[in-house]
Protein backbone atom coordinates (compact mmCIF):
# COMPACT_ATOMS: atom_id res chain seq x y z
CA UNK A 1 1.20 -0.54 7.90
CA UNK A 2 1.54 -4.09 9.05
CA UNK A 3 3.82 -6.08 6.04
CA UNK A 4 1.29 -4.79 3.65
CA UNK A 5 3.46 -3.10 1.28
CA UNK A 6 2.88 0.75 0.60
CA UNK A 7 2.03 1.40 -2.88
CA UNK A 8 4.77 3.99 -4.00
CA UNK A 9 3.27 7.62 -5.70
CA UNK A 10 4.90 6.93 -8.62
CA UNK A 11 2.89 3.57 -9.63
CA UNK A 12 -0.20 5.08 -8.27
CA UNK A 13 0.39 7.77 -10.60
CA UNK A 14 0.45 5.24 -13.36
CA UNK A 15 -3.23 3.21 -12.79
CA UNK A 16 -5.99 4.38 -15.11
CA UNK A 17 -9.45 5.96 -13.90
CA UNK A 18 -10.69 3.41 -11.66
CA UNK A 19 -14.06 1.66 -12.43
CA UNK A 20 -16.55 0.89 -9.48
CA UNK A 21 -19.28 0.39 -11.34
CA UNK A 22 -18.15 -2.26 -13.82
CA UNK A 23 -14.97 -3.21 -13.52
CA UNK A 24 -13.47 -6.33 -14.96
CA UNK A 25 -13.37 -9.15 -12.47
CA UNK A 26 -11.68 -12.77 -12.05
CA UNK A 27 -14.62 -14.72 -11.70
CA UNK A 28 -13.31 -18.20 -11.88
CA UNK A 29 -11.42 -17.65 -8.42
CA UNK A 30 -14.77 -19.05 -6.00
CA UNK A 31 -15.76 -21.88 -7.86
CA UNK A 32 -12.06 -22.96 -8.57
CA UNK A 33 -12.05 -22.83 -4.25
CA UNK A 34 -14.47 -24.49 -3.77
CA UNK A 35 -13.42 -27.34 -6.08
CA UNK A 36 -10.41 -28.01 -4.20
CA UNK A 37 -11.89 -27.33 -0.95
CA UNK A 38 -14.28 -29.96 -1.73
CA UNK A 39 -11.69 -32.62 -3.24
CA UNK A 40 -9.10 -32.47 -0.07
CA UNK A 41 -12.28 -32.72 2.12
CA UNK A 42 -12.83 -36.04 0.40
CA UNK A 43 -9.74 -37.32 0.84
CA UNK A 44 -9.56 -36.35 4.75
CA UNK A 45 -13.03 -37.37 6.16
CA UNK A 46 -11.61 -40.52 3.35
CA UNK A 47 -8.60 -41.31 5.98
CA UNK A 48 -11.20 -40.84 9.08
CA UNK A 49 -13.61 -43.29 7.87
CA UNK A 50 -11.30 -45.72 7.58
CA UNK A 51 -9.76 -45.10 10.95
CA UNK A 52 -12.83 -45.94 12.05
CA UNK A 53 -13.77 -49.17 10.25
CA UNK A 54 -10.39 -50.20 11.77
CA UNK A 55 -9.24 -50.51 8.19
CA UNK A 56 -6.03 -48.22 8.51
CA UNK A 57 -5.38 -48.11 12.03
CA UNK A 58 -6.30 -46.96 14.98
CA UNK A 59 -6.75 -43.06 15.79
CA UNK A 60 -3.63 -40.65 16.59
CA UNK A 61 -2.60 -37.22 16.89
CA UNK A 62 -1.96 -36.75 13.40
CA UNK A 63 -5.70 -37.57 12.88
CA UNK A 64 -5.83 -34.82 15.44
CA UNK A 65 -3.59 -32.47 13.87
CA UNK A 66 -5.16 -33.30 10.30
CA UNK A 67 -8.81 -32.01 11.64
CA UNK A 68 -7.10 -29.02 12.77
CA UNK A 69 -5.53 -28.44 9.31
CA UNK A 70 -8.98 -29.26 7.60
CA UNK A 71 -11.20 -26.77 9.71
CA UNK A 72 -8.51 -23.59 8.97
CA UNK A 73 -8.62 -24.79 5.21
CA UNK A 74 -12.84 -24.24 5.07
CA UNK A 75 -12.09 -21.04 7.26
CA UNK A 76 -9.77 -20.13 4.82
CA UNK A 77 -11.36 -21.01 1.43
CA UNK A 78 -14.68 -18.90 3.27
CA UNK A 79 -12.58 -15.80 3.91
CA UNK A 80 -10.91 -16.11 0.52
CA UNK A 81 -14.76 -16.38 -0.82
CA UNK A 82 -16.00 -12.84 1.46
CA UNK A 83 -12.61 -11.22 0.05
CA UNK A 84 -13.96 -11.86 -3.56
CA UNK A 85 -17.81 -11.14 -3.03
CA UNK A 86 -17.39 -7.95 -0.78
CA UNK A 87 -13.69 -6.79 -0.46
CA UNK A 88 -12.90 -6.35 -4.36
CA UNK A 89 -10.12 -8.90 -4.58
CA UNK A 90 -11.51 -10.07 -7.55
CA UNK A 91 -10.21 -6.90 -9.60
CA UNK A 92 -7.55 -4.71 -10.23
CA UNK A 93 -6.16 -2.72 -7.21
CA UNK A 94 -7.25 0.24 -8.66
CA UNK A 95 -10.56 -0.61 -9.16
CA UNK A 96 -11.69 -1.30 -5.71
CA UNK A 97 -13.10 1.49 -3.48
CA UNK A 98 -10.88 3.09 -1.08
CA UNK A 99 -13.77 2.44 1.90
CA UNK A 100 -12.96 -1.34 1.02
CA UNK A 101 -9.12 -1.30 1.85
CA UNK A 102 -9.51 -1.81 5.77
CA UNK A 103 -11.74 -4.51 5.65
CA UNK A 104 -9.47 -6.39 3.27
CA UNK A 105 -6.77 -5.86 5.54
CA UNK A 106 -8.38 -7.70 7.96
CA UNK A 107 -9.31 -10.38 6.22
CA UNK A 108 -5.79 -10.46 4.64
CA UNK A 109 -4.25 -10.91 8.52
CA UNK A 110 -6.90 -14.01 9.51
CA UNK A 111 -6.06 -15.49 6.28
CA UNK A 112 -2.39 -15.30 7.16
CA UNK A 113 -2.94 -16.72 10.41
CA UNK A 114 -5.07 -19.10 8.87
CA UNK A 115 -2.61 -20.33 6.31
CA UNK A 116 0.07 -20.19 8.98
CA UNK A 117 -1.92 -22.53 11.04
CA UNK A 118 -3.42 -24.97 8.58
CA UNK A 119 -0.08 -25.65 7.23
CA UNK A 120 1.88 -26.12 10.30
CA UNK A 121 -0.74 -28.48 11.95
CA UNK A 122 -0.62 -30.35 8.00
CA UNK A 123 3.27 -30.73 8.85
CA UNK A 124 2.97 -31.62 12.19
CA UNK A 125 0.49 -34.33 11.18
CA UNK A 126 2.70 -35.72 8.35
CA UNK A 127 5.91 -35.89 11.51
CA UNK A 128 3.59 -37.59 13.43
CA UNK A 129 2.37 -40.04 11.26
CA UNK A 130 6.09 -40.89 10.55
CA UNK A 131 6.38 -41.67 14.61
CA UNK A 132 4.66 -44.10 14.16
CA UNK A 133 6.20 -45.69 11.57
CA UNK A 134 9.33 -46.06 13.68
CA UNK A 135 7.87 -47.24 16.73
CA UNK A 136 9.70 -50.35 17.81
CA UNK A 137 11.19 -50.76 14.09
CA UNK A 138 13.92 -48.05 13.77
CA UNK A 139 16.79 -46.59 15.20
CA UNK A 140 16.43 -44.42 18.51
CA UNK A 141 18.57 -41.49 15.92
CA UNK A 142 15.46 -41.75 13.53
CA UNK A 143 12.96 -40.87 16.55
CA UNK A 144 15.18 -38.05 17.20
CA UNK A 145 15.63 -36.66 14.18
CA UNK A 146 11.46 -36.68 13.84
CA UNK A 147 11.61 -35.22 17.60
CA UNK A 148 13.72 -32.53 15.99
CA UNK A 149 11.61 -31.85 12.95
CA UNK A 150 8.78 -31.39 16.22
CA UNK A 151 10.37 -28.97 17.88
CA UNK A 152 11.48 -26.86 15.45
CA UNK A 153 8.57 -26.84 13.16
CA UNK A 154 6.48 -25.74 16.88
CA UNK A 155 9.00 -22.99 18.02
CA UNK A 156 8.91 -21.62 13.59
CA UNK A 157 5.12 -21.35 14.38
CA UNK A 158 5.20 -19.39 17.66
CA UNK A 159 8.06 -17.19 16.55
CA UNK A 160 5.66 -16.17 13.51
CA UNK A 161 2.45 -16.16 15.03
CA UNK A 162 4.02 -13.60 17.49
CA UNK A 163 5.61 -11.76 14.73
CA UNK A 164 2.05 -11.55 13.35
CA UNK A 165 0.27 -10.68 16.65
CA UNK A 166 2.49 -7.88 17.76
CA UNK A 167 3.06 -6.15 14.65
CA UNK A 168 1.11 -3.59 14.89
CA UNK A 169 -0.17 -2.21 18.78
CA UNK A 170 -2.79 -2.28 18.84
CA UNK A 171 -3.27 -4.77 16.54
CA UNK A 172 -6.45 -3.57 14.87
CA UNK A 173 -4.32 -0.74 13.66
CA UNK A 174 -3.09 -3.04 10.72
CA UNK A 175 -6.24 -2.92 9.40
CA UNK A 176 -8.18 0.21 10.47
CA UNK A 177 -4.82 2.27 9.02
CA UNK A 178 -6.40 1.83 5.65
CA UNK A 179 -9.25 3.34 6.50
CA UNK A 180 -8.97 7.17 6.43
CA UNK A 181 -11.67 8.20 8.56
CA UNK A 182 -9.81 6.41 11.09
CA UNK A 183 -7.38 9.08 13.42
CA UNK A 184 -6.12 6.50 16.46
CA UNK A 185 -2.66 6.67 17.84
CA UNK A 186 -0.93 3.30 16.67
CA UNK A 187 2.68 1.99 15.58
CA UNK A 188 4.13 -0.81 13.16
CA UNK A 189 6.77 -2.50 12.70
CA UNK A 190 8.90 -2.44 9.79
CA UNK A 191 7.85 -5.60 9.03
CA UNK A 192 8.68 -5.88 5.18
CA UNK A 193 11.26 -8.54 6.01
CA UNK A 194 8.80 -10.45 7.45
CA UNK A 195 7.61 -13.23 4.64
CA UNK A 196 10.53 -13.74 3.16
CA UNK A 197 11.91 -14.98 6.31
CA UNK A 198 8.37 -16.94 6.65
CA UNK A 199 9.09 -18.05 3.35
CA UNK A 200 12.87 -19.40 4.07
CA UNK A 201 11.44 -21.61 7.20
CA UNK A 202 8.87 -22.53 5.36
CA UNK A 203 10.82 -24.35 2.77
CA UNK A 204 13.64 -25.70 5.03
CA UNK A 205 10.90 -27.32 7.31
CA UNK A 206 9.58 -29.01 3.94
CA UNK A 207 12.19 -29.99 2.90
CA UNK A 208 13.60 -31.48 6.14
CA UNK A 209 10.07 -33.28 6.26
CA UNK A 210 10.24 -34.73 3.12
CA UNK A 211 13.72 -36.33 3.46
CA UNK A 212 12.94 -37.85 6.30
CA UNK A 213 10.74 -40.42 4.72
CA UNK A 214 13.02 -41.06 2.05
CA UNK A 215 15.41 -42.04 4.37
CA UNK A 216 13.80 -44.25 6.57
CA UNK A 217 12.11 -45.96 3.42
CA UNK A 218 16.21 -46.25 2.16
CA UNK A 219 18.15 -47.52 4.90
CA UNK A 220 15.32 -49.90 6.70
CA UNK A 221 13.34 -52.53 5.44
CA UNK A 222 9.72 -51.69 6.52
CA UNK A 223 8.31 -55.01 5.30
CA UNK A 224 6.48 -53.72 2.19
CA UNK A 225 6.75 -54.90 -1.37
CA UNK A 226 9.31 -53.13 -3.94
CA UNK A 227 6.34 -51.45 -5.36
CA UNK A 228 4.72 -50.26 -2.05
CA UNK A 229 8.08 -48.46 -1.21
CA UNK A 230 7.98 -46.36 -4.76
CA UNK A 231 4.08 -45.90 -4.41
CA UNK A 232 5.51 -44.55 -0.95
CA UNK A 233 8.09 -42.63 -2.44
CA UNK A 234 5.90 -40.90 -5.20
CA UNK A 235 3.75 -39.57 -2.71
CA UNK A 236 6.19 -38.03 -0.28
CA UNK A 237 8.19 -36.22 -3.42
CA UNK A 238 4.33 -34.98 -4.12
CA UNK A 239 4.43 -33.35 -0.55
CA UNK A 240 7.22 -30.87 -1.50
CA UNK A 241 3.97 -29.12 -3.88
């Protein structure tokens, strides 16, 4: 079933008489959301207005790349919020009706996709934006090594998105195998594998992104003061959260 896990017999043995009717619930979990939904939609339409007073540059794609990242972040924090409201993911597993499960499922695969795209266009926006602190200052090797960073971080999000696409053919069979009225013909991979190897690429990407900076900041002299450069510094290191 898609890289859902199975639940083995022997834990659903374990779980208690489930509880439809009042079951206890995280309740925190939309307006906590919403609250950082809110504050990183402040800071983004932030950078755009002063792109646009002309106050910190001109327009680029990482302004580009950023809008995409904001719009899957509301798409995201929305599905999160229908998940809660409607799907039971606001409770214990076995407290949420078995006619829930292949909606969830669904909404579990956009918000992967989701969350795969809002974070690659954030990390393509963050390479970008260091483009253009090398034009005509640094080293052609620095250009490269962002070029690099590109490339890979593109080809990481195509081999995934695939992997996500053709897990299961059809593809609605990732979702409508939870639901056991459901009798169609379908096959999935074995896919368990799959996140922590989403995970791994993840992390190297970050990591590779967050050097970068540092090194540039290190070896060339950007023409900021001492204090700019640790200001600087701060906030890439707060990147790698």
């Amino acid at each position: 079933m898609g890289n859902i896990q199975e639940i083995p017999a022997s834990v659903l043995a374990s779980w208690p008489k489930p509880n439809y009717v009042d079951p206890e619930r995280r309740a925190w979990m939309p307006a906590f959301a919403m609250i950082w939904q809110v504050a990183s939609s402040v800071l983004v339409w932030g950078r755009f207005y002063l792109r646009m007073r002309r106050l910190a540059g001109p327009f680029g794609y990482d302004d580009a790349f950023m809008l995409i990242a904001w719009m899957s972040s509301v798409t995201f924090t929305a599905c999160a919020w229908v998940l809660t409201a409607h799907y039971g993911v606001d409770r214990h597993t076995w407290d949420v009706n078995v006619k829930l499960f292949s909606g969830a499922a669904m909404y579990a695969w956009i918000l992967q996709v989701l969350m795969l795209v809002g974070s690659g266009a954030t990390k393509a926006s963050v390479l970008l934006f260091y483009r253009r602190l090398v034009t005509g200052t640094l080293a052609r090797r620095w250009r490269y090594a962002i070029y690099f960073a590109l490339v890979f971080h593109a080809l990481y999000l195509i081999g995934i998105t695939l992997g996500y696409v053709l897990v299961c053919r059809p593809l609605q069979a990732y979702w409508l195998s939870y639901d056991f009225d459901w009798d169609g013909e379908y096959t999935c991979a074995p896919a368990a594998g799959l996140n922590p190897v989403i995970g791994v690429l993840s992390i190297v990407s970050d990591v590779y992104a967050v050097a970068l900076p540092f090194i540039i900041l290190h070896y060339y002299d950007l023409d900021v003061p001492r204090s700019q450069k640790i200001g600087l510094n701060i906030i890439f290191t707060l990147g790698l959260l």
